[in-house]
C-alpha atoms as a PDB file:
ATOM      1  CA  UNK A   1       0.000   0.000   0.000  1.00  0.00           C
ATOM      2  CA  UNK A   2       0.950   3.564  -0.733  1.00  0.00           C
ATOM      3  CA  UNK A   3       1.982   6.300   1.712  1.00  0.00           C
ATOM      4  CA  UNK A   4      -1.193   8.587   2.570  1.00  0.00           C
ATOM      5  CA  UNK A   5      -0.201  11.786   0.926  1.00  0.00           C
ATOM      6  CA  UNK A   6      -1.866  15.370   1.457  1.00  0.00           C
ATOM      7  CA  UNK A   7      -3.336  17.185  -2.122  1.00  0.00           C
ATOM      8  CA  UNK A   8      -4.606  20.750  -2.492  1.00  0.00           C
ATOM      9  CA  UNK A   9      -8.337  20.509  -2.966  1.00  0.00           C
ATOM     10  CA  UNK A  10     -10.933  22.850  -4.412  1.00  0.00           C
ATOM     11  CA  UNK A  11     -14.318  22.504  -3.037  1.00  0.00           C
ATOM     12  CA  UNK A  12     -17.438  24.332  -3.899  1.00  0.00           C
ATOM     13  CA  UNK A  13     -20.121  24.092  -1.571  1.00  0.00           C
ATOM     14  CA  UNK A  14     -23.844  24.976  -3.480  1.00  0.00           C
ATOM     15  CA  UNK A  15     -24.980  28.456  -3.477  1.00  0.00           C
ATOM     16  CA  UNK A  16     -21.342  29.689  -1.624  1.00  0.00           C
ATOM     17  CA  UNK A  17     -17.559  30.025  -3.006  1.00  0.00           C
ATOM     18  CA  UNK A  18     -15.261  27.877  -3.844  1.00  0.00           C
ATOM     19  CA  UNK A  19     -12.274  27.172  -1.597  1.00  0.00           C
ATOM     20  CA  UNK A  20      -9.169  25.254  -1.248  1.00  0.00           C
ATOM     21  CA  UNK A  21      -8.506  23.185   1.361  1.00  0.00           C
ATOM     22  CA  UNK A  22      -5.663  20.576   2.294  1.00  0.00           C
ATOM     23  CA  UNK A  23      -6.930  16.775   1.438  1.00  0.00           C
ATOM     24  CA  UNK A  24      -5.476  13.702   3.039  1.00  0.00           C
ATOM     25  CA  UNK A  25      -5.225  10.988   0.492  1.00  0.00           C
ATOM     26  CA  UNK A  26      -4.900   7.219   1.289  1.00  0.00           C
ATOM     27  CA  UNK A  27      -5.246   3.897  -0.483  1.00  0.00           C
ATOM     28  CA  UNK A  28      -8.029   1.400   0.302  1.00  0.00           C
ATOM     29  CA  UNK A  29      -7.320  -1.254  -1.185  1.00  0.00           C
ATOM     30  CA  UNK A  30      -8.479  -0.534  -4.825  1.00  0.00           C
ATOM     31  CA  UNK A  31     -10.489   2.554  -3.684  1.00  0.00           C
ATOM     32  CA  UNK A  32      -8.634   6.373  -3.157  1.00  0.00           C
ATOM     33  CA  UNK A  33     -10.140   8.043  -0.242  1.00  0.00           C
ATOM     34  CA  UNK A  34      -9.710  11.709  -0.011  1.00  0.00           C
ATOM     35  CA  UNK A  35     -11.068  13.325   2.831  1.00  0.00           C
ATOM     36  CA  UNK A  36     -10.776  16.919   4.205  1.00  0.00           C
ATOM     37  CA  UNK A  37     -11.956  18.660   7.505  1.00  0.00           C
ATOM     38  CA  UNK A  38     -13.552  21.942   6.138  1.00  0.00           C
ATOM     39  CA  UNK A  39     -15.720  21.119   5.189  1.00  0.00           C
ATOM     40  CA  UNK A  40     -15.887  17.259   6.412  1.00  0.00           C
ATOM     41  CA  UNK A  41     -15.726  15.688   3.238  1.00  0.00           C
ATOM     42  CA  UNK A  42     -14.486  12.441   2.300  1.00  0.00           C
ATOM     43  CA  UNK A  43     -14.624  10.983  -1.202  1.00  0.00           C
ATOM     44  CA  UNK A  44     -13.868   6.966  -2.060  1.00  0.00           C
ATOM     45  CA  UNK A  45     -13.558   6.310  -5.845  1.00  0.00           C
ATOM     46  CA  UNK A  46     -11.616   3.268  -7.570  1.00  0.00           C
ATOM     47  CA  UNK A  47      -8.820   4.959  -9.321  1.00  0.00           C
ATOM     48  CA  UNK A  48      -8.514   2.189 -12.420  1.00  0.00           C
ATOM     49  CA  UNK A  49     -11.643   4.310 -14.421  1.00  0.00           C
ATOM     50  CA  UNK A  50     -10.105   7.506 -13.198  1.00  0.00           C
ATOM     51  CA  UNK A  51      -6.332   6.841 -14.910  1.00  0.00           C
ATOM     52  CA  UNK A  52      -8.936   5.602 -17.734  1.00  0.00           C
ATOM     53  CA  UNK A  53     -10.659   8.818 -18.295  1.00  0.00           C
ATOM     54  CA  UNK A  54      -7.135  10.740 -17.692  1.00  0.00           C
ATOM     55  CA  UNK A  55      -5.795   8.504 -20.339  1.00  0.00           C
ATOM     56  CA  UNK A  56      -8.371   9.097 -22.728  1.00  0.00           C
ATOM     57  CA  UNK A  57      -8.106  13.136 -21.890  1.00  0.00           C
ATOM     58  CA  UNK A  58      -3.942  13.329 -22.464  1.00  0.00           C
ATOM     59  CA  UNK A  59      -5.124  11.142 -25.835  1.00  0.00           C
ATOM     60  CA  UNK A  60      -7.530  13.652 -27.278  1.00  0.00           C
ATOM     61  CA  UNK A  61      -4.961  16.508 -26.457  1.00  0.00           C
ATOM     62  CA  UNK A  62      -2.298  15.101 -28.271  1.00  0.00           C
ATOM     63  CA  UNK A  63      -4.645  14.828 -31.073  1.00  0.00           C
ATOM     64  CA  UNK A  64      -5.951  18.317 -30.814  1.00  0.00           C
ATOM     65  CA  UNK A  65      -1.935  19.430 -30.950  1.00  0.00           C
ATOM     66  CA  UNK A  66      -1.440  17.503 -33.856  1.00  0.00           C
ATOM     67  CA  UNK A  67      -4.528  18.768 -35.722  1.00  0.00           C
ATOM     68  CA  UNK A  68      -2.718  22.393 -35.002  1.00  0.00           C
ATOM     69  CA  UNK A  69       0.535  21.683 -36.585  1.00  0.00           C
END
């Protein structure tokens, strides 16, 4: 298992401002778990579809860089 970690956060809360807040992150297993204090949030997602989606985001860049050259 990883080290946990701390990561910058932004949070928006409805209907007030965003604001950045310090994040502890940990490994669960397969899960991520992010959680901050304020507010008291704490988020648990399975990072495989998240590299995924980044994956597929860096791809469609590189294509949109190409297209400009």
């Amino acid at each position: 298992m990883a080290e946990s970690s701390t990561l910058g956060v932004q949070v928006k809360v409805a209907g007030g401002p965003a604001s950045t807040v310090v994040g502890i992150v940990r490994n669960n297993g397969d899960e991520v778990v992010i959680k901050t204090e304020k507010p008291n949030l704490e988020l648990h997602f399975n990072y495989v579809p998240l590299l995924e989606f980044l994956y597929a985001v860096d791809s469609e860049q590189k294509k949109v860089k190409l297209k400009r050259m």
